[in-house]
Protein backbone atom coordinates (compact mmCIF):
# COMPACT_ATOMS: atom_id res chain seq x y z
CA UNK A 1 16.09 -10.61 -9.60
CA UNK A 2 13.77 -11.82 -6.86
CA UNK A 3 11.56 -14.55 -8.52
CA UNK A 4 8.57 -13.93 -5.48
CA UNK A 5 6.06 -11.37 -5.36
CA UNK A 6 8.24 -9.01 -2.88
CA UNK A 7 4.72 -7.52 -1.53
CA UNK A 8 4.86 -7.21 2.89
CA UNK A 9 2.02 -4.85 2.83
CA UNK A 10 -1.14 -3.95 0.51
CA UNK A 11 -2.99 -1.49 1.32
CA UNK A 12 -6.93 -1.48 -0.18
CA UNK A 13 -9.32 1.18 -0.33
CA UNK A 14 -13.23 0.01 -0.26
CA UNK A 15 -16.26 2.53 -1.39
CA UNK A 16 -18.78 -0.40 -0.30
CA UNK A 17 -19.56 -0.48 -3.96
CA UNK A 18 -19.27 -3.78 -6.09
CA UNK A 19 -15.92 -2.78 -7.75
CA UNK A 20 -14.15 -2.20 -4.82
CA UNK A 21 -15.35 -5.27 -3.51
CA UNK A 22 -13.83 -7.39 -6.11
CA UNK A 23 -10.66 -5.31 -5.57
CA UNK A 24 -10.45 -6.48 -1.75
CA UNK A 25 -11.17 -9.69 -3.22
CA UNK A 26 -7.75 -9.45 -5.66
CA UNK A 27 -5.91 -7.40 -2.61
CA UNK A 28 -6.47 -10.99 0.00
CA UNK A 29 -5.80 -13.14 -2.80
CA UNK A 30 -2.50 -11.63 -3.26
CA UNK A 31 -1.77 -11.14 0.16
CA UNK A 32 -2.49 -14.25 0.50
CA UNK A 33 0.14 -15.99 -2.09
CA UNK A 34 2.73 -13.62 -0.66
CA UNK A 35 1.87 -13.54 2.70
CA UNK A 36 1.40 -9.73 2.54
CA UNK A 37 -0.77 -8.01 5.54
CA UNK A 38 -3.67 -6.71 4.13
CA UNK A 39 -4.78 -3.05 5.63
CA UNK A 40 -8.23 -1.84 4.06
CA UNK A 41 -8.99 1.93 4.53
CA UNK A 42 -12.55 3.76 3.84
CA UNK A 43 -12.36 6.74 3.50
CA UNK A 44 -15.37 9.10 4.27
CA UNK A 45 -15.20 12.58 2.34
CA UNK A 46 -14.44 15.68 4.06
CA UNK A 47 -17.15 17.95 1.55
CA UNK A 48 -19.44 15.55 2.26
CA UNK A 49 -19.12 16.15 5.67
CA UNK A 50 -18.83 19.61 5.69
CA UNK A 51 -22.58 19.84 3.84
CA UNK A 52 -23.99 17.59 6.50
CA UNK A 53 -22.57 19.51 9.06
CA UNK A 54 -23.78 22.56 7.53
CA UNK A 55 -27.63 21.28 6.52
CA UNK A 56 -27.93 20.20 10.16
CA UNK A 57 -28.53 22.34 13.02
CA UNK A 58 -25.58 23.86 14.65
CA UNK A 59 -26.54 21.66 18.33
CA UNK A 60 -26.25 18.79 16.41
CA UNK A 61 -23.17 17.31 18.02
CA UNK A 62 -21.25 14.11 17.50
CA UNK A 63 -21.79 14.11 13.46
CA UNK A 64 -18.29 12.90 12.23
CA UNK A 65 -18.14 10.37 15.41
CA UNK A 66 -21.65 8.91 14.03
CA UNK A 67 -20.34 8.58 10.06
CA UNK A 68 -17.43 7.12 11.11
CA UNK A 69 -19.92 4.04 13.25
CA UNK A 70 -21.80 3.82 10.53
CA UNK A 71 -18.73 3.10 8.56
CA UNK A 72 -17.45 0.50 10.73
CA UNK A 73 -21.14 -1.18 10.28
CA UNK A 74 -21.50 -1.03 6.77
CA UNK A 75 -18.14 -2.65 6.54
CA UNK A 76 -19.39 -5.52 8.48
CA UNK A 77 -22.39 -5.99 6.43
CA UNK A 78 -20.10 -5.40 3.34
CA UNK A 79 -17.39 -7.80 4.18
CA UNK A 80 -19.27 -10.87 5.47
CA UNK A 81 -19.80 -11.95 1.70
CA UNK A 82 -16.38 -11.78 0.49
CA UNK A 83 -13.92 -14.50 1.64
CA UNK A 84 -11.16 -13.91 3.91
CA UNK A 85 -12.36 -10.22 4.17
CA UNK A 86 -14.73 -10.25 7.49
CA UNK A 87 -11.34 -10.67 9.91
CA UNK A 88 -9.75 -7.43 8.26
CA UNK A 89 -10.05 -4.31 10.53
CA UNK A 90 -11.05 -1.14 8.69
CA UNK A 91 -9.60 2.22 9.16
CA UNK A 92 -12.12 4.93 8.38
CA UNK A 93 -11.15 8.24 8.73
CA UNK A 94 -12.67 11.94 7.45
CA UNK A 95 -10.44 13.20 4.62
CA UNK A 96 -9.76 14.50 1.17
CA UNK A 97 -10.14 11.07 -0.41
CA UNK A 98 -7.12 10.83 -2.42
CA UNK A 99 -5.14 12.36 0.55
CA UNK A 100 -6.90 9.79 2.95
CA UNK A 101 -5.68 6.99 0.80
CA UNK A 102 -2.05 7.73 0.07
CA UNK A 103 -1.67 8.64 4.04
CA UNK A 104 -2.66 5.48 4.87
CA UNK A 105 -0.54 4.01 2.48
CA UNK A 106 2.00 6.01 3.66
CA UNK A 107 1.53 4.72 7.50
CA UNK A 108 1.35 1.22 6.20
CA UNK A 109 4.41 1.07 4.41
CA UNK A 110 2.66 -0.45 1.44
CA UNK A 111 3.94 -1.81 -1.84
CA UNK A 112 0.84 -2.37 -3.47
CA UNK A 113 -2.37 0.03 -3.73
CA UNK A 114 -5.40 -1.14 -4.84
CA UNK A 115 -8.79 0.16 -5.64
CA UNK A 116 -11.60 -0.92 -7.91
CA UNK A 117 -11.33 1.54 -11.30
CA UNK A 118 -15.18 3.21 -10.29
CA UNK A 119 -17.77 3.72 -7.87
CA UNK A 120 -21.45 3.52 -8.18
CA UNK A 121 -21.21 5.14 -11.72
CA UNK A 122 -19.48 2.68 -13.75
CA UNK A 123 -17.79 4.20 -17.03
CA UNK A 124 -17.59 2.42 -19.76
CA UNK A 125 -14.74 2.48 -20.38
CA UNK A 126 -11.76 4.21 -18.19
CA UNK A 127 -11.63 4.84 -14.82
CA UNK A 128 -12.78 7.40 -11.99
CA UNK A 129 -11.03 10.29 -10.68
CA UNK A 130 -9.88 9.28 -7.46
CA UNK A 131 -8.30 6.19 -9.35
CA UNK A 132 -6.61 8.16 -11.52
CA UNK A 133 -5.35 10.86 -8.97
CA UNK A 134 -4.09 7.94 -6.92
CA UNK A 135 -2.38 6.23 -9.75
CA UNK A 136 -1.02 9.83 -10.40
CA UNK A 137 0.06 10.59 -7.03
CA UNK A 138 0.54 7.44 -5.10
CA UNK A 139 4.60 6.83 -4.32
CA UNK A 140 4.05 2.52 -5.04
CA UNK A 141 2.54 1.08 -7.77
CA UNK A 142 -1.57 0.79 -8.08
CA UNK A 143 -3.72 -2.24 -9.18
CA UNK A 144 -7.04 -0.61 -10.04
CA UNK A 145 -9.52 -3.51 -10.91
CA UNK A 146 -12.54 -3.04 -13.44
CA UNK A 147 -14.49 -5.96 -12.55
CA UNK A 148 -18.23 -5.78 -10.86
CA UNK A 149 -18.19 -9.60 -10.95
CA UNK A 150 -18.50 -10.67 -7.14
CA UNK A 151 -16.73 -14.05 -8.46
CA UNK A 152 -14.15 -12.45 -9.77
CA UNK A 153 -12.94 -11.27 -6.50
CA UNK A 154 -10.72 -14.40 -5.79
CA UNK A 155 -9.98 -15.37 -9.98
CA UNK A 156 -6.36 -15.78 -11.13
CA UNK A 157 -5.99 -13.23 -13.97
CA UNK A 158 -5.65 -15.23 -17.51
CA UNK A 159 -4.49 -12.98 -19.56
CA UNK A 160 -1.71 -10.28 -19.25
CA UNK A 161 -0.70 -7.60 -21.28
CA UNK A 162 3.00 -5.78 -20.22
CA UNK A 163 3.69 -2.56 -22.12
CA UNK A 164 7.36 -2.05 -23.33
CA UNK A 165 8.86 1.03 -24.67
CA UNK A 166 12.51 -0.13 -24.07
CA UNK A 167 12.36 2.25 -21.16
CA UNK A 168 14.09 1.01 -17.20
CA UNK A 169 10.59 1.60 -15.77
CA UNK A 170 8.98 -0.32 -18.35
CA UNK A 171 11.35 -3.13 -17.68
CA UNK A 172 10.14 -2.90 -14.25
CA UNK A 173 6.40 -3.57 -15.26
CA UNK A 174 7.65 -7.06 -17.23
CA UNK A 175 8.77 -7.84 -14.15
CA UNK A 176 5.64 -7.29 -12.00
CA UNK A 177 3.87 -8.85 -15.30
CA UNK A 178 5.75 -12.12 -14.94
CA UNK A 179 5.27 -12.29 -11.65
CA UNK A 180 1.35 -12.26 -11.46
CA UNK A 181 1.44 -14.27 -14.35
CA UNK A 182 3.60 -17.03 -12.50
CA UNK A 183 1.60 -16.04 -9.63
CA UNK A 184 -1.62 -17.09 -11.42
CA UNK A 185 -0.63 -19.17 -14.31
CA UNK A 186 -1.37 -16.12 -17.00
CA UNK A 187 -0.24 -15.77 -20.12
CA UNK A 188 1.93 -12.94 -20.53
CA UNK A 189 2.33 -10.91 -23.89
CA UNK A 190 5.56 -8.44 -23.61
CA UNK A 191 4.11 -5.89 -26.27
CA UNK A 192 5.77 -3.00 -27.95
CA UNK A 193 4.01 -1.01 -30.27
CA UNK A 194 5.01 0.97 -33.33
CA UNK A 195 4.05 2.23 -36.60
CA UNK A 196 5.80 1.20 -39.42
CA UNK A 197 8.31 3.48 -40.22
CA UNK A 198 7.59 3.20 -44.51
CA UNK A 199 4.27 4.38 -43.86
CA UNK A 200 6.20 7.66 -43.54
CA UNK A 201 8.49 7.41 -46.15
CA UNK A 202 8.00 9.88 -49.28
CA UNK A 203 7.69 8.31 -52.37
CA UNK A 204 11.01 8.27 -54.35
CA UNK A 205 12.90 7.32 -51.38
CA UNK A 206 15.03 4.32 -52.28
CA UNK A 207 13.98 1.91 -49.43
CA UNK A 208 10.36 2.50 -50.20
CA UNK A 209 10.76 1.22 -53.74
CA UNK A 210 10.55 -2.36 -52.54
CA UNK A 211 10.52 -2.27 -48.74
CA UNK A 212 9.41 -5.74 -48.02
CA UNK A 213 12.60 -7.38 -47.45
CA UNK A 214 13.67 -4.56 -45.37
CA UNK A 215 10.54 -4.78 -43.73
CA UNK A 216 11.26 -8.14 -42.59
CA UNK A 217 14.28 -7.05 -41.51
CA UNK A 218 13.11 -3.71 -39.49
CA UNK A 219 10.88 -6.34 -37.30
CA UNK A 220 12.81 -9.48 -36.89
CA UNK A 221 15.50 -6.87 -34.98
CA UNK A 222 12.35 -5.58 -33.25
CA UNK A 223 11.43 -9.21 -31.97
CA UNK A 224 14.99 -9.86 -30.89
CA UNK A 225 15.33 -6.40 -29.17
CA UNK A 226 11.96 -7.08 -27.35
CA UNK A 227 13.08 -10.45 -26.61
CA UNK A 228 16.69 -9.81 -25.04
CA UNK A 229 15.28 -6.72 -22.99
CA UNK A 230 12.38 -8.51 -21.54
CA UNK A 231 15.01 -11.74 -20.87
CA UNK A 232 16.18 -10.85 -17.37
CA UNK A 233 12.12 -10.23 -16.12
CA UNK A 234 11.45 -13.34 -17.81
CA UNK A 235 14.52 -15.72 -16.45
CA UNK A 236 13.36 -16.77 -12.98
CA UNK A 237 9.99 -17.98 -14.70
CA UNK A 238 11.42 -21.23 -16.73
CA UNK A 239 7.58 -22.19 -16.92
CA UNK A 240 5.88 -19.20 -17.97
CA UNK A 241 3.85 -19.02 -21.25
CA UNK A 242 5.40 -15.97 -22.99
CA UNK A 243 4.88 -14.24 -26.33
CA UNK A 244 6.61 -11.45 -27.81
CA UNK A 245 4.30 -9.03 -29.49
CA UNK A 246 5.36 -6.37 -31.84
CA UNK A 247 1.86 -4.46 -33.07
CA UNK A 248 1.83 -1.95 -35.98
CA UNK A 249 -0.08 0.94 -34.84
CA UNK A 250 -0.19 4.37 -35.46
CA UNK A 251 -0.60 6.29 -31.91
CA UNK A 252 1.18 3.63 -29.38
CA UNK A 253 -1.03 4.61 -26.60
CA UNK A 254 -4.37 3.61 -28.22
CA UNK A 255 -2.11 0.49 -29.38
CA UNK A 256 -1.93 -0.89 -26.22
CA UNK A 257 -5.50 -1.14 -25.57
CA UNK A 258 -6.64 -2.48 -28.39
CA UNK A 259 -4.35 -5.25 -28.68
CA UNK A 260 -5.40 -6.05 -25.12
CA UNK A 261 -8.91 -6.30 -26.33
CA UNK A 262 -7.68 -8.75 -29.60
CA UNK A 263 -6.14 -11.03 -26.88
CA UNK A 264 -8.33 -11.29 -24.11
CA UNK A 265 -6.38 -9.63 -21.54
CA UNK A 266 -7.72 -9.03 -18.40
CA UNK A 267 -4.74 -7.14 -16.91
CA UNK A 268 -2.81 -4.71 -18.27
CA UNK A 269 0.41 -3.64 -16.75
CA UNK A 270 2.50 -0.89 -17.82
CA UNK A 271 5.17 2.41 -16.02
CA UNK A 272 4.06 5.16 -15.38
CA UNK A 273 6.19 8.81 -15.87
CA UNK A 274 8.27 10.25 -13.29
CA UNK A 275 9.10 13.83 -12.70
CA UNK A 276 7.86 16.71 -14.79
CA UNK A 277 8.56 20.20 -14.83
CA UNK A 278 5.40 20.90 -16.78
CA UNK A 279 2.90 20.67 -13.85
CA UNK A 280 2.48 18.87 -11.04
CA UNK A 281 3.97 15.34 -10.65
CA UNK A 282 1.93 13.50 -13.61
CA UNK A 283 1.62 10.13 -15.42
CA UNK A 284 3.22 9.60 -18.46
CA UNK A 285 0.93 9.99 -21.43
CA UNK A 286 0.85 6.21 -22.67
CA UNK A 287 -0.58 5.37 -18.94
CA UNK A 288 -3.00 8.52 -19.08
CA UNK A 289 -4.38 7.05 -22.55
CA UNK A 290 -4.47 4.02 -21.44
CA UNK A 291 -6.50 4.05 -17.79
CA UNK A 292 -8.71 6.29 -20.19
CA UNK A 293 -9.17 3.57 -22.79
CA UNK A 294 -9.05 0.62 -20.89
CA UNK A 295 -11.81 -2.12 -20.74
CA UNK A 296 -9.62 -4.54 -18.22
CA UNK A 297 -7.76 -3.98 -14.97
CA UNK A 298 -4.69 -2.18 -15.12
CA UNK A 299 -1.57 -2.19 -12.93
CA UNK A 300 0.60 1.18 -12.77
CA UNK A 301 4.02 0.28 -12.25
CA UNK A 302 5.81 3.18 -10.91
CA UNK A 303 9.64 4.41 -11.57
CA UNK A 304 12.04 3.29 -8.95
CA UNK A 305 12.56 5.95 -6.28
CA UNK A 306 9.38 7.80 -7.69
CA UNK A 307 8.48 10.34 -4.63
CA UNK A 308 5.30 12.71 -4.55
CA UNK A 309 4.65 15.34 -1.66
CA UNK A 310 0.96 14.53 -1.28
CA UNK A 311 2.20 10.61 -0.72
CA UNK A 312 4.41 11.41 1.38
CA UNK A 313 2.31 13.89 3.10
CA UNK A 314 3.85 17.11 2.54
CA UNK A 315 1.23 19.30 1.16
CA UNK A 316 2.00 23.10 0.34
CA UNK A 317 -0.80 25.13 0.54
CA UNK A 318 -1.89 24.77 -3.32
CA UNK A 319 -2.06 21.26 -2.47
CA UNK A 320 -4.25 21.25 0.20
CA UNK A 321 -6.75 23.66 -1.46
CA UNK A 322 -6.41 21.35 -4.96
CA UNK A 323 -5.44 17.77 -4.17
CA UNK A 324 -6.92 16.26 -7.11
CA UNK A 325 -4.19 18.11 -9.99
């Protein structure tokens, strides 16, 4: 196992707002600790567009050549605040947002997406559409950042939360968890969560008589199952601060985020769900609870070899006319 962030390209996509500036402030810091090129894309909505187009007289000429300047100008007034950001170029280009995005992660060969969690409307809790589609559709994994904080744009995270479910892919986020938190100096908290299995038991049932010992038992073999899976993300890291977390909770994905809020955490990092034969290519629903819970940044880990048609830009004709599901 590589013990270096393995990131050559990061790819960042900026609304102008204060959220996706403090992601373009995460996106150089990383690419800066793992000497990563840093592309930023802005991406300038093709409805919008079209009602411009349409509200303005049809002699108007040169519309989408003058959105695109004033693209490239906001940019410069945007970026001359945040460190390390005014010598980026900017690609700006007229698309389907989420389409726009993923193709230009898609050109760049990136490893690492990110994209502050909101716009100008700022939920209070969860994150916006066009996150989520792109953490749903995106072929690499996806840092979406929560923070408005301009100072936060260049701060280590402190506080890391990695979701296991004893899954490959979730062995995969430990790994990316270890590695920003060795990256930053985090603490990292491997957590698995689960709901006592006696709570279920019917009365009469032998074990439930006087289940305390076997209690003990039941989560002492969680502990060393968490322990020995997370072991091989954990290895290269001699000096990272580690804790293995088992939390009683009934629903797992609900779990997740609150425990994240009892520690602090300012990053949580969990896999996301591969194939489905349900509908189109979706995430798992532990990561769809979770970006819709979450107070903190998250990190969407995605299976190895994970491949979506609208990443890789092969859109049938019901994705072109519905890009978002």
């Amino acid at each position: 196992m590589n013990s270096t962030l393995s990131f050559s390209s990061i790819v960042v996509g900026t609304d102008f707002t204060p959220c996706s500036a403090v992601a373009l402030g995460q996106a150089i810091r990383i690419g800066a600790r793992t000497k990563a090129k840093v592309h930023v894309v802005h991406v300038i909505d093709t409805t919008v567009v079209i009602e411009i187009e349409t509200a303005l007289s049809p002699m108007q000429q040169g519309i989408r050549d003058s959105l695109v300047k004033d693209a490239e100008r906001a940019w410069a007034d945007f970026a001359k605040d945040i460190p390390g950001a005014a010598g980026l170029p900017i690609g700006v280009s007229i698309n389907n947002r989420i389409v726009g995005i993923l193709r230009r992660a898609r050109e760049n060969k990136a490893d690492l997406v990110v994209m502050g969690a909101f716009g100008n409307c700022a939920p209070a809790v969860g994150m916006g559409t066009v996150a989520t589609a792109c953490v749903r559709k995106s072929m690499t994994d996806v840092l979406l950042v929560r923070d408005t904080r301009p100072e936060s744009g260049n701060a280590p995270f402190k506080t890391i939360v990695a979701a296991v479910d004893f899954s490959p892919n979730s062995l995969r986020a430990v790994e990316r968890a270890a590695l920003f938190a060795a990256m930053d100096g985090a603490e990292l908290h491997a957590l698995h969560v689960c709901q006592d299995p006696w709570q279920t038991l019917h009365l009469g049932t032998p074990m439930s008589q006087n289940p305390v010992p076997a209690q003990r038992q039941y989560r002492e073999g969680l502990e060393r199952r968490l322990a020995e899976f997370c072991r091989p993300a954990l290895e290269p890291h001699a000096a990272l601060r580690s804790t293995m977390a088992i939390y009683d909770y009934v629903g797992h994905r609900s779990g997740i985020v609150e425990y994240a809020g009892k520690v602090g955490a300012d990053l949580i990092v969990l896999g996301t769900r591969g194939r489905t034969n349900l509908r189109d290519l979706l995430l798992g629903s532990t990561a769809e609870k979770a970006l819709a819970e979450s107070k903190c940044s998250i990190l969407a880990v995605k299976p190895e070899g994970f491949e979506h048609p609208l990443a890789a830009d092969e859109q049938p004709q019901t994705m072109q006319m519905n890009p978002m599901f």
